[in-house]
Structure formats: structure tokens, C-alpha cells
Protein backbone atom coordinates (compact mmCIF):
# COMPACT_ATOMS: atom_id res chain seq x y z
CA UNK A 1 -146.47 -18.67 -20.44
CA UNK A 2 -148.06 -17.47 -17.22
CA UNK A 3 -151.38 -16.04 -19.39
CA UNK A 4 -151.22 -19.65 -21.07
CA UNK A 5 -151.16 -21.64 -18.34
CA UNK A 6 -153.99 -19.53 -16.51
CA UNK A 7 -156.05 -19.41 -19.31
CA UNK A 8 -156.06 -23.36 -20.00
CA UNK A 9 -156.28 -24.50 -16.42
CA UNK A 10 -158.89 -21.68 -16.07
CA UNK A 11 -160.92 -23.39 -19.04
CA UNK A 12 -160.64 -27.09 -18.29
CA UNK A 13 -161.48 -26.50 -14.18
CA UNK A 14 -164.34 -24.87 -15.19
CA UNK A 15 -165.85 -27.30 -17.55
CA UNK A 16 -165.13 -30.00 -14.83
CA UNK A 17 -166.67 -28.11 -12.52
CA UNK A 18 -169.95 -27.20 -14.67
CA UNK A 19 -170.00 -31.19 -16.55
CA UNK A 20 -169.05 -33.07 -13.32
CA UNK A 21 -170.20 -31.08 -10.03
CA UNK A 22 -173.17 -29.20 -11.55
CA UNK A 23 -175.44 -32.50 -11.76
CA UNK A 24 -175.17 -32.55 -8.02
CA UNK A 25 -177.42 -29.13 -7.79
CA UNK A 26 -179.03 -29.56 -11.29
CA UNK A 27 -179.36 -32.93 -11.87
CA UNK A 28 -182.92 -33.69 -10.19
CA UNK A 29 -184.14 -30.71 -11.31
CA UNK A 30 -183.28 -31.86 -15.10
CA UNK A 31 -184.24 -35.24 -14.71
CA UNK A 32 -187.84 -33.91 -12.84
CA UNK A 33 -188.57 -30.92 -15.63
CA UNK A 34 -186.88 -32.20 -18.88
CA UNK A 35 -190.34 -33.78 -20.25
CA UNK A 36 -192.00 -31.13 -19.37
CA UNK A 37 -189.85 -27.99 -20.85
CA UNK A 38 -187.21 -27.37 -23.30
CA UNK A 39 -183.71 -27.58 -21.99
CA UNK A 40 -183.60 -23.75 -23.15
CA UNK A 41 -186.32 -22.83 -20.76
CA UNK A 42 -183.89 -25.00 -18.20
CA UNK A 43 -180.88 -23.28 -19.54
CA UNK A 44 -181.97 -19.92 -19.14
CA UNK A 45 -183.33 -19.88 -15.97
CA UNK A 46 -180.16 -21.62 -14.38
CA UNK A 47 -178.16 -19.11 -16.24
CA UNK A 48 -179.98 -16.25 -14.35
CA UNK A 49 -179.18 -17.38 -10.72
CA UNK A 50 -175.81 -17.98 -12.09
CA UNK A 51 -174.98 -14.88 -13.50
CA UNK A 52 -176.39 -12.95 -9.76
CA UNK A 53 -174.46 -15.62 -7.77
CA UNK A 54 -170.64 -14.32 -9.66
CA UNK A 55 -172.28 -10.55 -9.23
CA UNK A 56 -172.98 -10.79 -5.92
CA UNK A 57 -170.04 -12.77 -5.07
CA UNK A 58 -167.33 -10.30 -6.69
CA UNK A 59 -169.08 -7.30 -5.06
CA UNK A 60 -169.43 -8.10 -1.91
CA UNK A 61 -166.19 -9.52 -1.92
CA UNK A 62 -164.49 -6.76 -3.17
CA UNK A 63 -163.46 -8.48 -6.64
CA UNK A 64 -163.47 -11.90 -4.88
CA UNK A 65 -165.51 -14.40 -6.62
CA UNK A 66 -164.80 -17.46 -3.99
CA UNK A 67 -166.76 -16.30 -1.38
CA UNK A 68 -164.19 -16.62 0.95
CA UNK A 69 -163.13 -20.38 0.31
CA UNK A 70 -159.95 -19.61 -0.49
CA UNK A 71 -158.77 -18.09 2.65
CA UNK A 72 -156.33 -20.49 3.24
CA UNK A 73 -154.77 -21.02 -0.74
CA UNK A 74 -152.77 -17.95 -1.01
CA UNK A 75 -152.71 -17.29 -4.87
CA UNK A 76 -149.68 -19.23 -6.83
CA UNK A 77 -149.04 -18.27 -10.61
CA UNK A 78 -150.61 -21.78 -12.12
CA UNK A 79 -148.04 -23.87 -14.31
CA UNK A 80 -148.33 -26.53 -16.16
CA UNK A 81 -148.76 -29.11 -13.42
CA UNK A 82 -151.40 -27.43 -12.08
CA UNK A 83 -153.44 -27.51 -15.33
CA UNK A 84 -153.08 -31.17 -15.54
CA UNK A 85 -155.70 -31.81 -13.06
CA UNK A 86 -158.24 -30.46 -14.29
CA UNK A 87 -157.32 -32.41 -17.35
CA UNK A 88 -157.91 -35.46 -15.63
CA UNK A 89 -160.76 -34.82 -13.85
CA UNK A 90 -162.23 -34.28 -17.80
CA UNK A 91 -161.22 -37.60 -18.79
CA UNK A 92 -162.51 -39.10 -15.44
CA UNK A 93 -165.78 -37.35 -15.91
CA UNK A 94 -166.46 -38.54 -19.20
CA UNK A 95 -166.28 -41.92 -17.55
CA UNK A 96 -169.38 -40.84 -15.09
CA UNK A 97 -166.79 -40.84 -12.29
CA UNK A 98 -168.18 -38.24 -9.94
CA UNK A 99 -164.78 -37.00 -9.09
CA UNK A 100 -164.19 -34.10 -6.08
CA UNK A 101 -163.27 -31.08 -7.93
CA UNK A 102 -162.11 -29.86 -4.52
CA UNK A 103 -159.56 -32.47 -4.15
CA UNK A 104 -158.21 -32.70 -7.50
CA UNK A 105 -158.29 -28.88 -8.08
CA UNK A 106 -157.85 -27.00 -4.98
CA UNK A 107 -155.31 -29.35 -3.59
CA UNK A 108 -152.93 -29.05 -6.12
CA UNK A 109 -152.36 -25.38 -4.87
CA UNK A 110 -152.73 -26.12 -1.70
CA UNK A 111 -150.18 -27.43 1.23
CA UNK A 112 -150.51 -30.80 2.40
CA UNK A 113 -151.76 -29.56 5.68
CA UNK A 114 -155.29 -27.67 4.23
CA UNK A 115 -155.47 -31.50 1.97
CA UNK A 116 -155.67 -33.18 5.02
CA UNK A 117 -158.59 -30.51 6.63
CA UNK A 118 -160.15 -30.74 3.17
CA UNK A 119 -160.30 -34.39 3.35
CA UNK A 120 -161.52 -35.11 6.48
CA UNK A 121 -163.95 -32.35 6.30
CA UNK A 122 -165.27 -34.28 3.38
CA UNK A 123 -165.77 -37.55 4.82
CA UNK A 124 -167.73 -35.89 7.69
CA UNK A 125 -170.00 -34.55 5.26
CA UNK A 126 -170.35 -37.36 3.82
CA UNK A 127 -171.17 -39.47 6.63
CA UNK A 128 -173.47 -36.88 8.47
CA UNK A 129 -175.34 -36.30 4.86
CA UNK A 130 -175.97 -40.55 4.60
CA UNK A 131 -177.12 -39.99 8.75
CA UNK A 132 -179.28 -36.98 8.01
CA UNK A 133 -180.82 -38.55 4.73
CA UNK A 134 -181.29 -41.91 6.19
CA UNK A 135 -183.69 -40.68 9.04
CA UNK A 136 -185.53 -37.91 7.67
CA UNK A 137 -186.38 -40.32 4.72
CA UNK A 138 -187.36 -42.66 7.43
CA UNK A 139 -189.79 -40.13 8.51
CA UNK A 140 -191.14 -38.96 4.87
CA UNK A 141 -191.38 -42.78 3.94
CA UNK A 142 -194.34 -42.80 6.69
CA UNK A 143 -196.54 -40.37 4.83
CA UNK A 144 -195.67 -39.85 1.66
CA UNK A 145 -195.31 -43.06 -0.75
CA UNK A 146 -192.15 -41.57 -2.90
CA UNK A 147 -193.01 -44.12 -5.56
CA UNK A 148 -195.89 -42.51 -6.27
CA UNK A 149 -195.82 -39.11 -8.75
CA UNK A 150 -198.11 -36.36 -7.13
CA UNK A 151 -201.19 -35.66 -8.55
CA UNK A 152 -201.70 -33.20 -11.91
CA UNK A 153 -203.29 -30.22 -9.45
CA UNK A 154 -200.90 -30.56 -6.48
CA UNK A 155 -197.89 -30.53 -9.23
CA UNK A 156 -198.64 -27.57 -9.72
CA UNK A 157 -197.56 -26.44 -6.63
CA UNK A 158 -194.98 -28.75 -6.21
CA UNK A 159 -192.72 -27.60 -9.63
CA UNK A 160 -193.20 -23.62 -8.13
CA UNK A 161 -192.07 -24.88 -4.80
CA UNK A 162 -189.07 -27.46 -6.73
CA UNK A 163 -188.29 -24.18 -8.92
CA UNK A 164 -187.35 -22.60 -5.93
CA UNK A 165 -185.31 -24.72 -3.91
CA UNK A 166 -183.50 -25.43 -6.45
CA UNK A 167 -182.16 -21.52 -7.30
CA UNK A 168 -181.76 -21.60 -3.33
CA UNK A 169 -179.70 -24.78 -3.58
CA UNK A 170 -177.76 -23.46 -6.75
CA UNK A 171 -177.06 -20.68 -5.41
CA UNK A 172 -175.46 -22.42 -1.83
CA UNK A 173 -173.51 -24.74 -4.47
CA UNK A 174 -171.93 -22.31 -6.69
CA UNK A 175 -170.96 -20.13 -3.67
CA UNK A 176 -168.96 -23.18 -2.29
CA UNK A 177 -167.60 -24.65 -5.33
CA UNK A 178 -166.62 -21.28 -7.16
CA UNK A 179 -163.99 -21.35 -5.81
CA UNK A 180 -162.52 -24.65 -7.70
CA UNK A 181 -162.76 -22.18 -10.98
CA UNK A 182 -161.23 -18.82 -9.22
CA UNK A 183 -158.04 -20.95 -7.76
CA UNK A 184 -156.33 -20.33 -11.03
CA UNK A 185 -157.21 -16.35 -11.23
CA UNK A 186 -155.60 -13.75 -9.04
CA UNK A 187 -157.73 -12.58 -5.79
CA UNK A 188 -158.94 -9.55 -7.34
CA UNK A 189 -160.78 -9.52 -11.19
CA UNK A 190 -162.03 -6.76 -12.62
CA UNK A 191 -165.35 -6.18 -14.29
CA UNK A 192 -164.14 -7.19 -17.61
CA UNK A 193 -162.72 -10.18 -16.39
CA UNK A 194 -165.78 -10.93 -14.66
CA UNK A 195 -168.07 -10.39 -18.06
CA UNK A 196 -165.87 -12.98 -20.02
CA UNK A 197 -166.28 -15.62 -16.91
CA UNK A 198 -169.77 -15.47 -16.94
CA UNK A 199 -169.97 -15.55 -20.64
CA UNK A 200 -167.80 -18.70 -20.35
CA UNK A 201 -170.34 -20.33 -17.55
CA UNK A 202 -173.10 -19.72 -19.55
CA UNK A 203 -171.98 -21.26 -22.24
CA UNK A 204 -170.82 -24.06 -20.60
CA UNK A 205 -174.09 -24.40 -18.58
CA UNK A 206 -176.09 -24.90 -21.83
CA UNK A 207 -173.67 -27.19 -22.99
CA UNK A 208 -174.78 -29.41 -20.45
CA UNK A 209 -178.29 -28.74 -20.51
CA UNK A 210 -178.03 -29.78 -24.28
CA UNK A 211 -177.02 -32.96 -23.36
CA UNK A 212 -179.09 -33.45 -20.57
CA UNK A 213 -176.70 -33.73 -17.92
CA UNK A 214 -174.50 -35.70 -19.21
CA UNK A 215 -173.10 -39.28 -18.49
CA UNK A 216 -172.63 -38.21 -14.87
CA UNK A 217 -176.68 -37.63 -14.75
CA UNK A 218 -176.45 -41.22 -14.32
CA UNK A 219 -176.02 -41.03 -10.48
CA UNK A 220 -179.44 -39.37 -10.42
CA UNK A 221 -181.42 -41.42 -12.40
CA UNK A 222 -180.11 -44.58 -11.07
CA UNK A 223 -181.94 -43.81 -7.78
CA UNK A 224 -185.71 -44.14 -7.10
CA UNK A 225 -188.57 -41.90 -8.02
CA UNK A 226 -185.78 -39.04 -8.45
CA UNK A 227 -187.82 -37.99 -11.70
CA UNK A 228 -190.67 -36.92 -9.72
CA UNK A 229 -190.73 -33.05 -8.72
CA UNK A 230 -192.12 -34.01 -5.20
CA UNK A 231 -189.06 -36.23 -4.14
CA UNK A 232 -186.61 -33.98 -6.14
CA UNK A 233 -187.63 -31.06 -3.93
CA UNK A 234 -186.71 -32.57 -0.80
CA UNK A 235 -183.46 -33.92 -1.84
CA UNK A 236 -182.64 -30.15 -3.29
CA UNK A 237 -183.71 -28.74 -0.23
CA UNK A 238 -181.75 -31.41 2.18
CA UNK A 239 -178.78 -30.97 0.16
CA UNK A 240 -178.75 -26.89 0.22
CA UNK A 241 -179.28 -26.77 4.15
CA UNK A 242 -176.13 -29.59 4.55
CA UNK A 243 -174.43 -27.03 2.30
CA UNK A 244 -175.32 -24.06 4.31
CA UNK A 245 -174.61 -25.93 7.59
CA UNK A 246 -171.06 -26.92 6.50
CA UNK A 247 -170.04 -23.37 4.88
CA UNK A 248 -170.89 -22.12 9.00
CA UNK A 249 -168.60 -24.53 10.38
CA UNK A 250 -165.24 -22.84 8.39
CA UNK A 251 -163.94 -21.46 5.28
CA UNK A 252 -161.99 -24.63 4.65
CA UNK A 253 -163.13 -26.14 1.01
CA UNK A 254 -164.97 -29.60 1.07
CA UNK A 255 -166.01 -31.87 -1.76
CA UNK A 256 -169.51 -31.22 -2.19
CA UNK A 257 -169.72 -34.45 -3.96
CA UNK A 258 -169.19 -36.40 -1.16
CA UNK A 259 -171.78 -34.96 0.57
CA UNK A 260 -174.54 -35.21 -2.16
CA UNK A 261 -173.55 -38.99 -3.25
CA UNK A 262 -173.79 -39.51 0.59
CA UNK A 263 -177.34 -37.92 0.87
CA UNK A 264 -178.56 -40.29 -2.10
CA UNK A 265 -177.07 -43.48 0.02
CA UNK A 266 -178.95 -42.97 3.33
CA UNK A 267 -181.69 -42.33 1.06
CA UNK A 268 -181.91 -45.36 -0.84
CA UNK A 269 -181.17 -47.06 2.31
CA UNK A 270 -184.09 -45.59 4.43
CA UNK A 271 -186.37 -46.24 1.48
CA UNK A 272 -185.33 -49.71 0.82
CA UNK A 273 -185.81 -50.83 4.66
CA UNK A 274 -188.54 -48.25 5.81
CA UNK A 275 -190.75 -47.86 2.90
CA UNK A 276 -191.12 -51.18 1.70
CA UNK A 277 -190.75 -52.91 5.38
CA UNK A 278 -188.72 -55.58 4.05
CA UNK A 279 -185.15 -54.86 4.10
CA UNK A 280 -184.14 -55.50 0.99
CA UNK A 281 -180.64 -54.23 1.20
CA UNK A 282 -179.55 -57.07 -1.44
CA UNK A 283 -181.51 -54.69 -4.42
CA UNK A 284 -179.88 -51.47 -3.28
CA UNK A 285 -176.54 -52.57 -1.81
CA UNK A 286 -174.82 -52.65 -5.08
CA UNK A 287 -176.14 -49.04 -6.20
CA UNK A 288 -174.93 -47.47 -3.03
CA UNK A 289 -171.59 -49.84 -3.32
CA UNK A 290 -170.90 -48.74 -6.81
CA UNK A 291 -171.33 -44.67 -6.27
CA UNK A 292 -169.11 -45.22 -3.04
CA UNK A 293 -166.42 -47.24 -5.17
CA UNK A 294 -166.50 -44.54 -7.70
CA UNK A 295 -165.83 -41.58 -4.79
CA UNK A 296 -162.74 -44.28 -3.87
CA UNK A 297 -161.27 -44.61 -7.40
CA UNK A 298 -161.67 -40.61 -7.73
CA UNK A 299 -160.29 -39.51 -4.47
CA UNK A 300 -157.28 -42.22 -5.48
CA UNK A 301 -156.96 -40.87 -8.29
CA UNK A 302 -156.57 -37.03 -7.05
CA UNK A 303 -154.72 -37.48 -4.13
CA UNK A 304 -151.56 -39.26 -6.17
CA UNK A 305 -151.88 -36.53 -8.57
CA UNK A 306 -151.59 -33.89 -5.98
CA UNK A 307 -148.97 -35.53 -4.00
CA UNK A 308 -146.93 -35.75 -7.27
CA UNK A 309 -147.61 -32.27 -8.22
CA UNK A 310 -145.98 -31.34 -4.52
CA UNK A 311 -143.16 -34.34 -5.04
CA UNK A 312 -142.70 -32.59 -8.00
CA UNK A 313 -142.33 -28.83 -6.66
CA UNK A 314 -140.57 -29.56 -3.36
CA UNK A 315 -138.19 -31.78 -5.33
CA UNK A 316 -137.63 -28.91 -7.70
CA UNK A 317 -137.03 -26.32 -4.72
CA UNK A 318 -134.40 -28.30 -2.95
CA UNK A 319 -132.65 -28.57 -6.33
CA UNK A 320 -132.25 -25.13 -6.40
CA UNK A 321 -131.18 -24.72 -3.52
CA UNK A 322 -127.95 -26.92 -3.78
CA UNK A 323 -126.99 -25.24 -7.37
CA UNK A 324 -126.61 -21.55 -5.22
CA UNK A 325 -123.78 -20.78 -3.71
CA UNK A 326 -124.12 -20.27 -0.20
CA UNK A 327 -123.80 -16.13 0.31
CA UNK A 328 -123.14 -14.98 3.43
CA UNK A 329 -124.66 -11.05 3.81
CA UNK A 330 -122.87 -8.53 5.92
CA UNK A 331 -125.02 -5.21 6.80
CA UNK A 332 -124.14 -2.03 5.00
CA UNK A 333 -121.16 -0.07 6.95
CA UNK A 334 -120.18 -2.81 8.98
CA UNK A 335 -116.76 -5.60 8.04
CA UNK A 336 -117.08 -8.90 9.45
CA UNK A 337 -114.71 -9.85 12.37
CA UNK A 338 -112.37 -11.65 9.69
CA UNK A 339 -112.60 -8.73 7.32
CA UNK A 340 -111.29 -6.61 10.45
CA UNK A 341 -108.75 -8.41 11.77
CA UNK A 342 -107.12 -9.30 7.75
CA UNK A 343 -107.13 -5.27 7.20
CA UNK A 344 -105.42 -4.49 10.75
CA UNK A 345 -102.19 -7.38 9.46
CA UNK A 346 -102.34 -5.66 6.46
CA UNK A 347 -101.81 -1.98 8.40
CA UNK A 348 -99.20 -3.32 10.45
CA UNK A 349 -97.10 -4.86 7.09
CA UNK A 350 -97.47 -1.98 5.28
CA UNK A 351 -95.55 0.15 8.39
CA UNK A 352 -92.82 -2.36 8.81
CA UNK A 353 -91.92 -1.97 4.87
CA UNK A 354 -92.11 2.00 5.28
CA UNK A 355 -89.68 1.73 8.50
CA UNK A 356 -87.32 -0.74 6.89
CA UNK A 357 -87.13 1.62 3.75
């Protein structure tokens, strides 16, 4: 049951992880290159930094894939709880909810102590990413008019330079959320294991690229002049350096999504008040309200899933130990004070009956 329980959670956390999380690294580069080339092209390039990411990953950490992000989640053989969540983070992302893996996933294996650090580490980044987005757009809005495509010659440039902030950025992602998949696998794979994984994320990965993104792609495309390689580059390359900045600060896992929905908010904001000079925060308000609402109905959502899943367990572990009998251990050569002083009466009887007879 152990294998089965692996294997499934294994296989649903990782399509969650590639159809819900992977628009956050992939999803401007789709929506920016999908007229242009086929979603094969797309597919096999993504596949390549993929592949050297899980390489790299398991040998320089010594048959760790999770780069170190799971430090603090000693490994627990998964049951059948634990593959529920990915379960539901399937059904939620079918529904476009852009749901943290992290949450859902990792917390359910870890305490209630690393769920709180998770959590608040997310809402930092998620905050700082809507600060950092909102000014630096401020700034870009003053030179560049991002609701304008760049020219045919400079896209030229442009798509190299988008091509390659984007494997940069991929590769920052996958080394943080990795880790969502590897929760359900023992510390240490071998190579074989590793071939089969990677077969798996490949397959997965043009599964999505098939499709486009997917319903979640939504979140992208919703938001202005994303299609255009120019503005796509700078949001891949903002996102990958909040990425890079957070993995410094400690090996404690974050929701990436939090920090990517909150880099399109301050965004939209600086570009609806500083680009068009009007502050028009009725057009935009609801966008930014409705990505934010969908972060609250998905961190809901995990958090009363992982609290039952630990209900559930500690619940379980108090139950058992009521049923056993209380056993009190005495060292090896050595008779309690009671078992001493019961065999000395029995010595003394024993002499009285010899006398008497």
C-alpha cells in the first residue's frame, strides 16, 4: 500500500504542479511565442532546461532533487490522506484557481509550526512582489509605452533576450517548487528513479503546451500587453530575481504563486495610474480583486485540508495510545524495589516452614 500511495500522490502533485504552477514561469512566454512557433518548438525547448534542472539538482544534491527545500519536512511514508491534496488541488485547478501547491502539498507533511513560516513567508512575498512591481513599472511606464508591440527588427532581439530569461526564470522556479513533487519520494532516488520522473515531466509539460496553458493561462492573458515579448521579458526577469532573492533569505518553502499573482497586481496598478495619468483604478480594481479572491478561496481551501489531515493523525495517535497498556521497563539485571522486597518475604516464609517441619 505504501508503493500505491507514493505512486498516486507522486502522480497527481506533479500534474498540479506542472498544470497549475507552471503558467507562473511559462505562461508569458506561451502567450508571447505561441503565434509565432509550434507548441512543439515550445515544448521542446522547456523540456531541455527541465530535464538539466532534475540533473543538476539530484547531483549536486547527492540524490536530492529539492534543492534543499525540504530541510525542514523530514520524509513520512505518504498515505492516503496525503494523496488527497493533490487531488484537490486538480479539481481546483481545472477551475483556473491558482492554488499554492506549497500550502496544499507540502503542508500536509509538514508540522503546524513550518505552515505557519510557510505562510507568512508567502504573504511577504507577495506583498514585497506587488511593492517591487508597482514602482519599477512606474519607472518603465516613463519610457517605454507597454501598449505598444516593439518593432519587427528590435523583436528580434527582444524574443533572444525573452528566450533567455525565461530558461533563467524556469530554472529559479523549478528549483523552488520541486520540491512540492519530491515530498512524496524518499530523500535519496536513484538514477532510474530519476529517468522515469523526468520522463513523467516531460510528458506532462507537453500536455500543457498542447493545450496552451490551460484554463489557468487565464491569469496571464487577462493582464495588459502580456502577449508582447518586450513586456513578457521584464515580468520573467522581475519574477526570477524575487525568486532568487527569497530562496537567499531560508530554505523554508513559499508559495511561488503568491508572489507572481502579486507581481501582476502592482503591475496593473502602476500601469493603470502611471501610464495612462488618470487613475483609473475602477477598470483594473476588479482584475486585481478577483486574482486576490481566488489566492483567498485557495489558501481556504488548503489550510482546512491540512489542518484535517493533522486533526486526523494526531487524533489517530492519541487513540493509540490509550488502547496500550501502560508497560513499565526495568533494566536488564536489576529487580525493582517491589520485586526486592516481595522475594526477601518470600525467603523469610520459606525458612519458617523448614524450621517448623
Amino acid at each position: 500500500m505504501l508503493t500505491l500511495f507514493t505512486t498516486v500522490g507522486f502522480i497527481l502533485a506533479g500534474y498540479s504542479v506542472i498544470a497549475n504552477d507552471s503558467v507562473q514561469t511559462l505562461g508569458t512566454w506561451i502567450a508571447s511565442n505561441r503565434e509565432r512557433f509550434k507548441w512543439t518548438t515550445l515544448w521542446a525547448a522547456a523540456a531541455s532546461v527541465l530535464v538539466f534542472t532534475l540533473v543538476f539538482g539530484w547531483y549536486t544534491g547527492g540524490g536530492d532533487i529539492s534543492f534543499g527545500r525540504l530541510n525542514k519536512i523530514p520524509y513520512i511514508e505518504p498515505q492516503w490522506y496525503h494523496a488527497m491534496a493533490p487531488l484537490a488541488l486538480v479539481l481546483l485547478t481545472r477551475k483556473g484557481i491558482p492554488v499554492s501547491t506549497s500550502f496544499l502539498v507540502l503542508s500536509a507533511f509538514a508540522s503546524t509550526f513550518v505552515l505557519e513560516k510557510m505562510l507568512m513567508k508567502s504573504i511577504l512575498g507577495y506583498g514585497l512582489a506587488a511593492v517591487v512591481a508597482y514602482f519599477l513599472w512606474l519607472g518603465i511606464s516613463r519610457f517605454i509605452n507597454e501598449k505598444e508591440d516593439v518593432s519587427e527588427k528590435a523583436g528580434k532581439f527582444w524574443r533572444v533576450f525573452q528566450w533567455l530569461s525565461t530558461g533563467f526564470l524556469w530554472f529559479t522556479w523549478l528549483s523552488h517548487d520541486v520540491a512540492n513533487i519530491a515530498v512524496f519520494l524518499p530523500r535519496t532516488i536513484t538514477g532510474v528513479q530519476l529517468a522515469l520522473i523526468i520522463v513523467f515531466f516531460v510528458l506532462g509539460l507537453g500536455h500543457i503546451f498542447y493545450n496552451q496553458g490551460g484554463k489557468i493561462q487565464n491569469i496571464v492573458l487577462d493582464k495588459q500587453s502580456t502577449k508582447y515579448v518586450r513586456s513578457a521579458t521584464f515580468i520573467d526577469l522581475t519574477y526570477a530575481f524575487l525568486l532568487l532573492y527569497f530562496k537567499g533569505v531560508n530554505d523554508i518553502p513559499m508559495s511561488t504563486t503568491w508572489v507572481f499573482v502579486g507581481l501582476l497586481c502592482g503591475r496593473e496598478l502602476a500601469l493603470n495610474t502611471g501610464l495612462t495619468k488618470k487613475g483609473n483604478l475602477k477598470s483594473i480594481f476588479p482584475i486585481v480583486a478577483k486574482d486576490f479572491l481566488k489566492l483567498i478561496v485557495g489558501l481556504t481551501v488548503s489550510v482546512s485540508i491540512v489542518l484535517a489531515i493533522h486533526y486526523g493523525t494526531d487524533q489517530g495517535r492519541i487513540a493509540e495510545e490509550v488502547a496500550a497498556p501502560a508497560q513499565v521497563e526495568t533494566p536488564s539485571g536489576v529487580e525493582s524495589e517491589a520485586e526486592s522486597a516481595t522475594g526477601t518475604q518470600k525467603n523469610k516464609v520459606d525458612k519458617a516452614v523448614e524450621y517448623a517441619e
